[in-house]
C-alpha atoms as a PDB file:
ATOM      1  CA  UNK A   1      23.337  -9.068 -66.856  1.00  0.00           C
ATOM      2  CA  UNK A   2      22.719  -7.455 -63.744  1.00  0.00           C
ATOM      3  CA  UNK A   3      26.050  -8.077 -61.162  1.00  0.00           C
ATOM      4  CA  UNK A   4      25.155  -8.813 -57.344  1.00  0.00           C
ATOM      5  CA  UNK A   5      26.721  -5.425 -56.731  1.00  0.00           C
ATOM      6  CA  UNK A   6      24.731  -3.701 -59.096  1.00  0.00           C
ATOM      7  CA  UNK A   7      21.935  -4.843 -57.442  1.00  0.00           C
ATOM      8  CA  UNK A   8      22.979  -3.371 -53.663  1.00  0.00           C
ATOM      9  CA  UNK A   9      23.301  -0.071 -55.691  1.00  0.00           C
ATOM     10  CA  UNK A  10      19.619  -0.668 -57.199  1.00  0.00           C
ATOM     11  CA  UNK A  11      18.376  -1.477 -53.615  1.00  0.00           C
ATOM     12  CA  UNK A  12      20.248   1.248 -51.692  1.00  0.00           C
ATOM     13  CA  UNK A  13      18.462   3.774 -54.354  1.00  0.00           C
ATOM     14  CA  UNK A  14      15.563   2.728 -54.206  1.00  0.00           C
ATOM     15  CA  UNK A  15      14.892   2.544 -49.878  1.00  0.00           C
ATOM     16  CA  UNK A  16      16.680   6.549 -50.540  1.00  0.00           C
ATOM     17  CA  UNK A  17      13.987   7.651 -52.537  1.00  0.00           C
ATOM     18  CA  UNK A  18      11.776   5.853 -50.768  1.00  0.00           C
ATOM     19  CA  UNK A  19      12.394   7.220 -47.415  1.00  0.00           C
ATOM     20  CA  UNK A  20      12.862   3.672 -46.384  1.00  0.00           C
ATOM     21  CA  UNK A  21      15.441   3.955 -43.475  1.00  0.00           C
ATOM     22  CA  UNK A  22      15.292  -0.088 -42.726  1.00  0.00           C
ATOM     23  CA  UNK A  23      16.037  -0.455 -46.140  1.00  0.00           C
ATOM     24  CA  UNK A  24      18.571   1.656 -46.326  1.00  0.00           C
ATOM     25  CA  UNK A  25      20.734   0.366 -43.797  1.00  0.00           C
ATOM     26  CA  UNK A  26      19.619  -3.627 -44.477  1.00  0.00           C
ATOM     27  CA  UNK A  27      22.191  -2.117 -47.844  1.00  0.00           C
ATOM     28  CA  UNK A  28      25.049  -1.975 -45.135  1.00  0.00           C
ATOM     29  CA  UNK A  29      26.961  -4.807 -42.855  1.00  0.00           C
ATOM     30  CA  UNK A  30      26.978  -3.586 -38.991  1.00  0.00           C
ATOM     31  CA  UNK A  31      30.508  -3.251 -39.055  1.00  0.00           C
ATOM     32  CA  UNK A  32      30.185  -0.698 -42.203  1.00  0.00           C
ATOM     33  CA  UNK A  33      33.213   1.846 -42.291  1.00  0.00           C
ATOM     34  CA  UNK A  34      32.390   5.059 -44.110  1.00  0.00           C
ATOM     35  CA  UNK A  35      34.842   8.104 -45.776  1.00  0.00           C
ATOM     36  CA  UNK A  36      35.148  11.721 -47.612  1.00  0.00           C
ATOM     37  CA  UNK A  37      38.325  11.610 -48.119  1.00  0.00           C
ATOM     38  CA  UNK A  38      37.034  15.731 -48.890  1.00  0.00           C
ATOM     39  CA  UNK A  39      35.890  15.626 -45.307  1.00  0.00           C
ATOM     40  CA  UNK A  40      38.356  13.444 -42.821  1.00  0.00           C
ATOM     41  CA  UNK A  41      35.789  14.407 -40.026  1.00  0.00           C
ATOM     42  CA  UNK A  42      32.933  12.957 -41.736  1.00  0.00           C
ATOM     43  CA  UNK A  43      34.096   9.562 -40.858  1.00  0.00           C
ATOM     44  CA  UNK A  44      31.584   6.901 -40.288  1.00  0.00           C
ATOM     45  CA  UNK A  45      32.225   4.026 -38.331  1.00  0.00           C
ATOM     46  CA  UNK A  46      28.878   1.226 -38.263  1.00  0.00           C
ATOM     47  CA  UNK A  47      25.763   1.329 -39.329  1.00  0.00           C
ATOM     48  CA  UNK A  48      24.349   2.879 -35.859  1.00  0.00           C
ATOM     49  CA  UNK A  49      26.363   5.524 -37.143  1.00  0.00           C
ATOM     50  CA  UNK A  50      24.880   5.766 -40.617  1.00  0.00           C
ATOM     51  CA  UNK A  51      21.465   5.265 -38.998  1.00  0.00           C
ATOM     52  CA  UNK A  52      22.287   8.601 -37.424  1.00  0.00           C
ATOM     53  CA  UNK A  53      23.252  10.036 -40.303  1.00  0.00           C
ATOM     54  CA  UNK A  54      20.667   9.244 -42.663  1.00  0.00           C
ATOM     55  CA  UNK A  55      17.522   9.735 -40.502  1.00  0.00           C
ATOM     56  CA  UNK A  56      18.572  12.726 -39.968  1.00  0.00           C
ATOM     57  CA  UNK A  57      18.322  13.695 -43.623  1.00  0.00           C
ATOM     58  CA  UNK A  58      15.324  12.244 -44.606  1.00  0.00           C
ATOM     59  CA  UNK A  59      13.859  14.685 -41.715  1.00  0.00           C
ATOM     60  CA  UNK A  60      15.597  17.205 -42.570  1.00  0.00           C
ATOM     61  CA  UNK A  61      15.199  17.131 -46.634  1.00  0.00           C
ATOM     62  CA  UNK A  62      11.554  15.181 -46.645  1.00  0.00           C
ATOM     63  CA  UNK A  63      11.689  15.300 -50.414  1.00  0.00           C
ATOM     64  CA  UNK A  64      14.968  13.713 -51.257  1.00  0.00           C
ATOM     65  CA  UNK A  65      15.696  12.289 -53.991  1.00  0.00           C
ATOM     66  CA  UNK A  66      18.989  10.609 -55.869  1.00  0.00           C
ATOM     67  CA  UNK A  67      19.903   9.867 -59.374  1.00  0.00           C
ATOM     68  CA  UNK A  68      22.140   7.562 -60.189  1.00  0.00           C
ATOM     69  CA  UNK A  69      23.720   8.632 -63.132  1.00  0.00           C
ATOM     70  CA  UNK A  70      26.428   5.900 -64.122  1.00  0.00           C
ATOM     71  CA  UNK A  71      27.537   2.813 -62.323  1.00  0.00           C
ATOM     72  CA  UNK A  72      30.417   0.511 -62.813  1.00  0.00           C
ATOM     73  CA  UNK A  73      31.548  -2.843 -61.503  1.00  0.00           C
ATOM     74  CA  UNK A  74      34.898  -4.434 -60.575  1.00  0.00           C
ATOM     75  CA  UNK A  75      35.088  -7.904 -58.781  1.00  0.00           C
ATOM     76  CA  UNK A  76      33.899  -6.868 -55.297  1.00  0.00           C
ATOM     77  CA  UNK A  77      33.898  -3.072 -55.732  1.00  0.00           C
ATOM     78  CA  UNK A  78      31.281  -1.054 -57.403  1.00  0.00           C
ATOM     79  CA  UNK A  79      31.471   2.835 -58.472  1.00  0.00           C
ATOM     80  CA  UNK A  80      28.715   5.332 -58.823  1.00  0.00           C
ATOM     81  CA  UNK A  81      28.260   8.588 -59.580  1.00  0.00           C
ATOM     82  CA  UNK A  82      25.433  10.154 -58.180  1.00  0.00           C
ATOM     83  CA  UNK A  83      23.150  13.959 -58.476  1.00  0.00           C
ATOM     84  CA  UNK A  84      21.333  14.453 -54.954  1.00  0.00           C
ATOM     85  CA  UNK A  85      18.376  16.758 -55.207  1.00  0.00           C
ATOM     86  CA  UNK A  86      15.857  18.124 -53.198  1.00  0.00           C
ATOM     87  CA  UNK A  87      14.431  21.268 -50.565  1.00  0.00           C
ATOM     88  CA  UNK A  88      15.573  21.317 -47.493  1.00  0.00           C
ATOM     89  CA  UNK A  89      12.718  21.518 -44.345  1.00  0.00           C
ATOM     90  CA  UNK A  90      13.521  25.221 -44.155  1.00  0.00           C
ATOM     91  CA  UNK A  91      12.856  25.895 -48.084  1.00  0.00           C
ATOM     92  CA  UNK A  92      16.781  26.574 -49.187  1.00  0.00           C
ATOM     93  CA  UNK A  93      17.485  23.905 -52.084  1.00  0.00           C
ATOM     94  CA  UNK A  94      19.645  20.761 -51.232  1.00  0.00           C
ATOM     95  CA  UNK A  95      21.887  19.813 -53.867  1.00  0.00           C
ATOM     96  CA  UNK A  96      24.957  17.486 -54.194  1.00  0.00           C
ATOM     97  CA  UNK A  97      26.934  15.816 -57.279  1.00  0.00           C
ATOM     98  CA  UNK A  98      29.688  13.149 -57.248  1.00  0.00           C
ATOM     99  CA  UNK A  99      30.883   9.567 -57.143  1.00  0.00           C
ATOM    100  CA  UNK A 100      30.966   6.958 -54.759  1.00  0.00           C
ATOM    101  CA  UNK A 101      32.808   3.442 -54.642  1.00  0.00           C
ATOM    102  CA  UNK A 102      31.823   0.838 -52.534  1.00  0.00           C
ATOM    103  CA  UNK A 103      32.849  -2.108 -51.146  1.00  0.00           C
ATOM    104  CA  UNK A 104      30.257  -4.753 -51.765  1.00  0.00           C
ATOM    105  CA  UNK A 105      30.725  -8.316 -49.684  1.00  0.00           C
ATOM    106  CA  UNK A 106      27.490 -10.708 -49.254  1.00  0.00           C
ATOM    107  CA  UNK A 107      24.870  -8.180 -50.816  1.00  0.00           C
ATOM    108  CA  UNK A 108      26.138  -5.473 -48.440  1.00  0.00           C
ATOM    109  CA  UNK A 109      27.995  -2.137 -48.268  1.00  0.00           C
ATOM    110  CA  UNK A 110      31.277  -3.045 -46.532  1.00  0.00           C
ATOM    111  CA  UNK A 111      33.137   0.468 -47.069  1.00  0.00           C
ATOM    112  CA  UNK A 112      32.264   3.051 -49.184  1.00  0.00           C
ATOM    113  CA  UNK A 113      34.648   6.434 -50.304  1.00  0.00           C
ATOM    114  CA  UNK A 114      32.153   9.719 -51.114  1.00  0.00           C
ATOM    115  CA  UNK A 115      33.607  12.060 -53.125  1.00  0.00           C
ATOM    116  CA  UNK A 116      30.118  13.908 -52.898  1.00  0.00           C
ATOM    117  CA  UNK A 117      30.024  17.701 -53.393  1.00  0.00           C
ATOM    118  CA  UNK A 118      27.353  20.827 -53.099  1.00  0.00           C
ATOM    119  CA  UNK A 119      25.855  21.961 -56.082  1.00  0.00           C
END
């Protein structure tokens, strides 16, 4: 049985590898707050911010795609681990590896931690 979370993960897959940037963010609530703990200036803070973010990949890496690998839920948080793959614009390979967990409230991304790496 598919959770509710389980199905924000589906959706916010499926608008990546889609290229869908509405759909993407329509995964996220406006007030959507964003971390690597890796990367402390990475901080996101609303999904304006992650708009930013995010169209400026799918320019930059017109072919990416995202794996989702494994997936777990617990009550209102959901983990993933996810492979990134792709060429950037400029021909060099794009390639990342790691887990996420998310906070999931009303069929949205409340918070999410990246612990997402190069490969």
């Amino acid at each position: 049985m598919k959770t509710r979370q389980s199905i924000v993960i589906e959706r916010l897959q499926k608008a990546q590898n889609a290229h869908d940037l509405e759909a993407f963010l329509a995964c996220f609530t406006p007030n959507f707050q964003g971390g690597q703990p890796a990367h402390l200036e990475k901080a996101v803070h609303g999904v304006e911010h992650v708009r930013k973010n995010w169209s400026a990949m799918f320019h930059d890496i017109p072919d990416f795609h995202s794996e989702l690998l494994r997936s777990a839920v617990e009550g209102d948080t959901a983990w993933a681990e996810w492979h990134w793959l792709s060429t950037r614009r400029d021909g060099t390979p794009f390639g990342m590896r790691g887990v996420s967990s998310l906070g999931i409230s009303a069929d949205q991304i409340e918070w999410a931690r990246l612990y997402m790496e190069p490969v």
